[in-house]
Protein backbone atom coordinates (compact mmCIF):
# COMPACT_ATOMS: atom_id res chain seq x y z
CA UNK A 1 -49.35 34.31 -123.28
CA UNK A 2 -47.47 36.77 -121.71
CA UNK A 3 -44.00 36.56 -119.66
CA UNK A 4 -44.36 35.62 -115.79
CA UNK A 5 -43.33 38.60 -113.86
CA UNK A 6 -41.80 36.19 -111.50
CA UNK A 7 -39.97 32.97 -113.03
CA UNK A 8 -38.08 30.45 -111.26
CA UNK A 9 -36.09 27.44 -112.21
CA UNK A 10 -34.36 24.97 -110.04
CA UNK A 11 -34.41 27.61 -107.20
CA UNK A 12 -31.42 26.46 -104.44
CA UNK A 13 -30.47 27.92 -101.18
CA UNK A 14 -28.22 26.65 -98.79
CA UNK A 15 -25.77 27.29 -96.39
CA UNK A 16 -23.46 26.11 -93.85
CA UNK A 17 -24.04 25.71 -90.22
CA UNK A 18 -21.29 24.63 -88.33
CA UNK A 19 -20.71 21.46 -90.03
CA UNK A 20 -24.14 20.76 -91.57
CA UNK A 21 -25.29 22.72 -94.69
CA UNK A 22 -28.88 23.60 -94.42
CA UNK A 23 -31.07 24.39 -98.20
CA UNK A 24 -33.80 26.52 -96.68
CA UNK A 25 -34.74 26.33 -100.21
CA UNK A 26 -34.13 23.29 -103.02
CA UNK A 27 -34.88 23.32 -106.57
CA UNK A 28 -38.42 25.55 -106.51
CA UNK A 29 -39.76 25.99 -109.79
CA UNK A 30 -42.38 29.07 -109.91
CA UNK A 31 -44.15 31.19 -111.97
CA UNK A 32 -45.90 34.32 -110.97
CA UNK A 33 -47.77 36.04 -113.33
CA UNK A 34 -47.94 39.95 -113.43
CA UNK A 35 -50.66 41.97 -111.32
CA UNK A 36 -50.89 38.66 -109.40
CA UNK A 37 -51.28 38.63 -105.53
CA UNK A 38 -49.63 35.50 -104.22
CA UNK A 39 -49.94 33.79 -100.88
CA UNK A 40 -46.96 31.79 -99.48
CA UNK A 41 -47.78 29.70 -95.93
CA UNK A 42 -45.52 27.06 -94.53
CA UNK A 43 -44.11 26.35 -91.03
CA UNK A 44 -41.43 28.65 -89.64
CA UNK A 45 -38.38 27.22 -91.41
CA UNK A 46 -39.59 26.22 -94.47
CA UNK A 47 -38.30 28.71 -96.58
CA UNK A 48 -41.06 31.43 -97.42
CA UNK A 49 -38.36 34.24 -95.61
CA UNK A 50 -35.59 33.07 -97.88
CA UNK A 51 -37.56 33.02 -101.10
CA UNK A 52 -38.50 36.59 -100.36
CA UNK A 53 -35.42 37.69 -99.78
CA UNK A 54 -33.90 35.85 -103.26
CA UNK A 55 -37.18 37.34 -104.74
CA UNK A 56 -36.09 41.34 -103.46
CA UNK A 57 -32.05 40.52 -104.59
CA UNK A 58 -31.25 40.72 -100.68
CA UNK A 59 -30.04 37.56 -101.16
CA UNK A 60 -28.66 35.64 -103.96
CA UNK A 61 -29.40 31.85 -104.81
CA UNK A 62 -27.00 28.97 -104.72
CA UNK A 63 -28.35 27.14 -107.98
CA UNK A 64 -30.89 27.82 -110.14
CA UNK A 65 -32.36 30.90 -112.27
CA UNK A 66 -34.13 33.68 -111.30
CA UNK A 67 -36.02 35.78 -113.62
CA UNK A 68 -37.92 38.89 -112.84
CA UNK A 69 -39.46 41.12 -115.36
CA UNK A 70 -37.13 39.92 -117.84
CA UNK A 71 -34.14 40.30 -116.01
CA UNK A 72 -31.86 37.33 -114.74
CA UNK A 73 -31.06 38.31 -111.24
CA UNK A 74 -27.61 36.37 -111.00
CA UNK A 75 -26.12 38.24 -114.25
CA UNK A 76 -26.59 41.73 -112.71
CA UNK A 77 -23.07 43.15 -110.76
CA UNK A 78 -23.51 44.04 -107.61
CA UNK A 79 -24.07 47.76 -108.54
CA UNK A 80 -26.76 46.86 -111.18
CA UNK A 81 -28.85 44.64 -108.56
CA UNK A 82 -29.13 47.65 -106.10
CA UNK A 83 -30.42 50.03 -108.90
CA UNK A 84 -32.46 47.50 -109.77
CA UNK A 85 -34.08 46.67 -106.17
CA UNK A 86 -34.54 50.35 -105.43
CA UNK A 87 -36.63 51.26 -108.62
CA UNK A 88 -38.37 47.79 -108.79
CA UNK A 89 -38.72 45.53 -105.51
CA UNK A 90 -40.91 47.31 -102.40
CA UNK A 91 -40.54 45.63 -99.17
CA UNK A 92 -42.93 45.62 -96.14
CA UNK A 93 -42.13 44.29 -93.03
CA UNK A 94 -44.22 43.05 -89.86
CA UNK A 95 -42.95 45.45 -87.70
CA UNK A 96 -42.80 48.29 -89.80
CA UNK A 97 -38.97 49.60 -89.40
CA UNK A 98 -39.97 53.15 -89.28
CA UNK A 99 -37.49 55.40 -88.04
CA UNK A 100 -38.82 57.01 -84.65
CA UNK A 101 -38.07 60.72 -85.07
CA UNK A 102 -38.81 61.26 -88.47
CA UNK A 103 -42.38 62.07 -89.51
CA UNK A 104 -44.78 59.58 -91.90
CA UNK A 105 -43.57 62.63 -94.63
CA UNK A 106 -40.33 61.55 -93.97
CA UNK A 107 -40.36 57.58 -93.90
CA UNK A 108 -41.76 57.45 -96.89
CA UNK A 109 -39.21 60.04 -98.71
CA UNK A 110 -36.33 57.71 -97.39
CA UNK A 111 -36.42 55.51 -100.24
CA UNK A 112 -35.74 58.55 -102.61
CA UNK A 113 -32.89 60.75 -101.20
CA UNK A 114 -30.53 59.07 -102.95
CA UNK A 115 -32.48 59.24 -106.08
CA UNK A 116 -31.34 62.07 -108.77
CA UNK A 117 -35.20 63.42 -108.55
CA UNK A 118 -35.94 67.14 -107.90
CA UNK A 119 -36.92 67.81 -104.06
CA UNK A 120 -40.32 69.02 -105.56
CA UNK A 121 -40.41 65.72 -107.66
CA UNK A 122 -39.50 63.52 -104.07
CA UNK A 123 -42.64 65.71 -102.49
CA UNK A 124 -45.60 64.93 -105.32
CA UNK A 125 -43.80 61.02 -104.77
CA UNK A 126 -44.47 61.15 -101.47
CA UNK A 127 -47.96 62.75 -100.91
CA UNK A 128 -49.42 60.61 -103.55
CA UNK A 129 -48.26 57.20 -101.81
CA UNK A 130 -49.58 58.39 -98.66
CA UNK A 131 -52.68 59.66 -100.24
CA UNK A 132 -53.11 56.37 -101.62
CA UNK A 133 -52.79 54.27 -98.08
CA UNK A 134 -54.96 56.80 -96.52
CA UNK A 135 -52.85 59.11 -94.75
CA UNK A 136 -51.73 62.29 -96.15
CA UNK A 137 -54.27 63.58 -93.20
CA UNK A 138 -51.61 62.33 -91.05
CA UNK A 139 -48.00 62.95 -93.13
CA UNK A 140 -46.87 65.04 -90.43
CA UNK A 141 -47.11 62.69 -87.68
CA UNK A 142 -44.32 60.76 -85.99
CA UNK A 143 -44.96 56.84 -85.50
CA UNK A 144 -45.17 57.18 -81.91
CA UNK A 145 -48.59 59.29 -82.51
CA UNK A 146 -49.70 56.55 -85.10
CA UNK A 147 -52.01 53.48 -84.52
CA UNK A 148 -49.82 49.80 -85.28
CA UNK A 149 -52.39 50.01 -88.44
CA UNK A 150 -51.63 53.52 -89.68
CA UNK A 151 -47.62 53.05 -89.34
CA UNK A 152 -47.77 49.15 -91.79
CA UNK A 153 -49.49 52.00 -94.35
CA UNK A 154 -46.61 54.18 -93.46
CA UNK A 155 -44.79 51.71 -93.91
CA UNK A 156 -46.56 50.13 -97.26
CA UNK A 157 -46.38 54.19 -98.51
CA UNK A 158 -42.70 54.10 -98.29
CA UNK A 159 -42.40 50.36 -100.34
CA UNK A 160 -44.74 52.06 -103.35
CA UNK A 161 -42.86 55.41 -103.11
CA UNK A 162 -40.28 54.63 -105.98
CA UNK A 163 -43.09 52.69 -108.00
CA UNK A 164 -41.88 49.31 -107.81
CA UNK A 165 -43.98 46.64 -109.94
CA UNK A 166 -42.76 44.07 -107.33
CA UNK A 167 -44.10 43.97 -103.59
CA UNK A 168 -42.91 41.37 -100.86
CA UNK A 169 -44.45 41.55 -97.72
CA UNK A 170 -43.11 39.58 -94.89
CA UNK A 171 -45.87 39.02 -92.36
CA UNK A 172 -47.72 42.46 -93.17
CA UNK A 173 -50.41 41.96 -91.22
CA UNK A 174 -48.71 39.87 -87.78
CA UNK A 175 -48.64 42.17 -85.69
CA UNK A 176 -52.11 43.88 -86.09
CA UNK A 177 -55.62 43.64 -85.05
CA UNK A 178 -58.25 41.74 -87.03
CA UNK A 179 -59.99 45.29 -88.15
CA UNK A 180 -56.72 46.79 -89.05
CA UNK A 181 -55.71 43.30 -90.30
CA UNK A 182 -58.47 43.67 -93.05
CA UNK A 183 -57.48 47.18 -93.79
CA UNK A 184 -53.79 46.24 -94.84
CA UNK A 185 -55.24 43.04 -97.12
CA UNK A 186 -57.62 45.40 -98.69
CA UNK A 187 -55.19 47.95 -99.36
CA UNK A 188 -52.88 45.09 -100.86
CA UNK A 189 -55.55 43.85 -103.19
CA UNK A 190 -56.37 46.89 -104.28
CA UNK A 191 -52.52 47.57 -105.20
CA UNK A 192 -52.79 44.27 -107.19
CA UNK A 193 -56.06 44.76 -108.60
CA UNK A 194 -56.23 48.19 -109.32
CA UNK A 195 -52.93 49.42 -109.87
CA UNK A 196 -50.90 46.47 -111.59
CA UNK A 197 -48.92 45.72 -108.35
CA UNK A 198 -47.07 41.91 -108.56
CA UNK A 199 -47.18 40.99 -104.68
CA UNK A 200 -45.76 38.08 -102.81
CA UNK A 201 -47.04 37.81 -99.26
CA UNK A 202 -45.87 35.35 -96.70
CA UNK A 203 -48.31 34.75 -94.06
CA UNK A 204 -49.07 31.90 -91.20
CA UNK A 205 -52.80 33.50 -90.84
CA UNK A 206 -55.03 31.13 -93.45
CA UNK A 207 -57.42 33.96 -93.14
CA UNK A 208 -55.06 36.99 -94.48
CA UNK A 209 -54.35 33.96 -96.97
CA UNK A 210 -57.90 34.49 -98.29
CA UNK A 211 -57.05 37.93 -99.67
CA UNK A 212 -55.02 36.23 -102.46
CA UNK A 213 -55.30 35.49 -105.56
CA UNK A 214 -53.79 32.17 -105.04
CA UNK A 215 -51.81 30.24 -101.89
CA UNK A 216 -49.16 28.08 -102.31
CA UNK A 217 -47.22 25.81 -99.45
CA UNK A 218 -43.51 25.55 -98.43
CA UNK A 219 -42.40 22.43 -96.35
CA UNK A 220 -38.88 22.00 -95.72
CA UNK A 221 -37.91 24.28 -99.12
CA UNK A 222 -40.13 22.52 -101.21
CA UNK A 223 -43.51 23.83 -102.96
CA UNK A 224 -46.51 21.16 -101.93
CA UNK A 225 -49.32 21.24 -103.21
């Protein structure tokens, strides 16, 4: 049997709030095979956000081991984690955090201009992630001129730019219409299904939960079955 692409042992978060300490997160143990496309629902506060972020190296766990693709998060220095994240975690967000004035072209390239890669290397990068959401028809077009539906691709174009095997996706598909709902879930399983992508998808909408390969539930920073 192959190695998890995700594994996690004893997984702790906590922090302290005035005088409480709050453990968004306590002792998760999780495996998450590769090419999988994983569901996470729970109430607000139960700790889906905070595993995401531990799962991108955003954040960093208070106990417990974290192994992805064969490397243990918490033995990287701080330098090492954010080569790592850039070339091997893609993050998509609910509301997109497109820049305004730049162009789809140009989202998407973000990811890459501090990369050592040839301009003409960052271009072929570029046009084939937006070619593969659907959009290279529309590369040249600010968000402003782009449906909510069209800038989440944008915005899923820029996570698969640097060819991550890892996507998390926070909410992807919150803040959109049923129809372009379904489009984004589609486009996710076929990033799974098709093209190896490991993806880890927090959603309150039982229906987007469908599109997974399997669900799981936090409560209170535990896994329940």
């Amino acid at each position: 049997m192959s190695e998890p692409m995700i594994q996690c042992r004893g997984l702790s978060k906590s922090y302290r709030k005035g005088n409480n300490v709050v453990t968004p997160l306590e002792k998760l143990d999780l495996d998450v095979p590769r090419g999988e496309f994983l569901a996470l629902m729970g109430p607000s506060g139960s700790g889906k956000t905070t595993l995401l972020n531990l799962l991108s190296g955003i954040d960093s766990p208070t106990e417990g081991s974290l192994v992805i693709a064969g490397k243990e998060l918490a033995k990287l220095s701080r330098r090492e984690l954010t080569k790592w994240r850039a070339s091997q975690v893609g993050y998509i967000f609910q509301l997109y955090h497109l820049v305004p004035v730049l162009t789809a072209f140009e989202n998407v390239e973000l990811p890459l201009l501090l990369s050592p890669m040839s301009k003409k290397e960052r271009h072929v990068r570029v046009e084939s992630a937006l070619s593969l959401v659907g959009l290279h028809d529309r590369m040249h077009h600010t968000p402003t001129e782009l449906s909510g539906g069209q800038e989440q691709r944008v915005a899923i174009a820029r996570a698969l730019v640097a060819n991550p095997s890892l996507l998390v996706a926070d909410e992807p598909t919150g803040d959109l219409d049923r129809e372009s709902a379904t489009r984004i879930l589609d486009l996710l399983k076929q990033l799974s299904r098709e093209h190896g992508k490991t993806i880890v998808m927090v959603t309150h909408d039982p229906r987007a939960a469908e599109s997974a390969d399997r669900t799981l539930h936090l409560e209170k920073g535990l896994l329940v079955s």
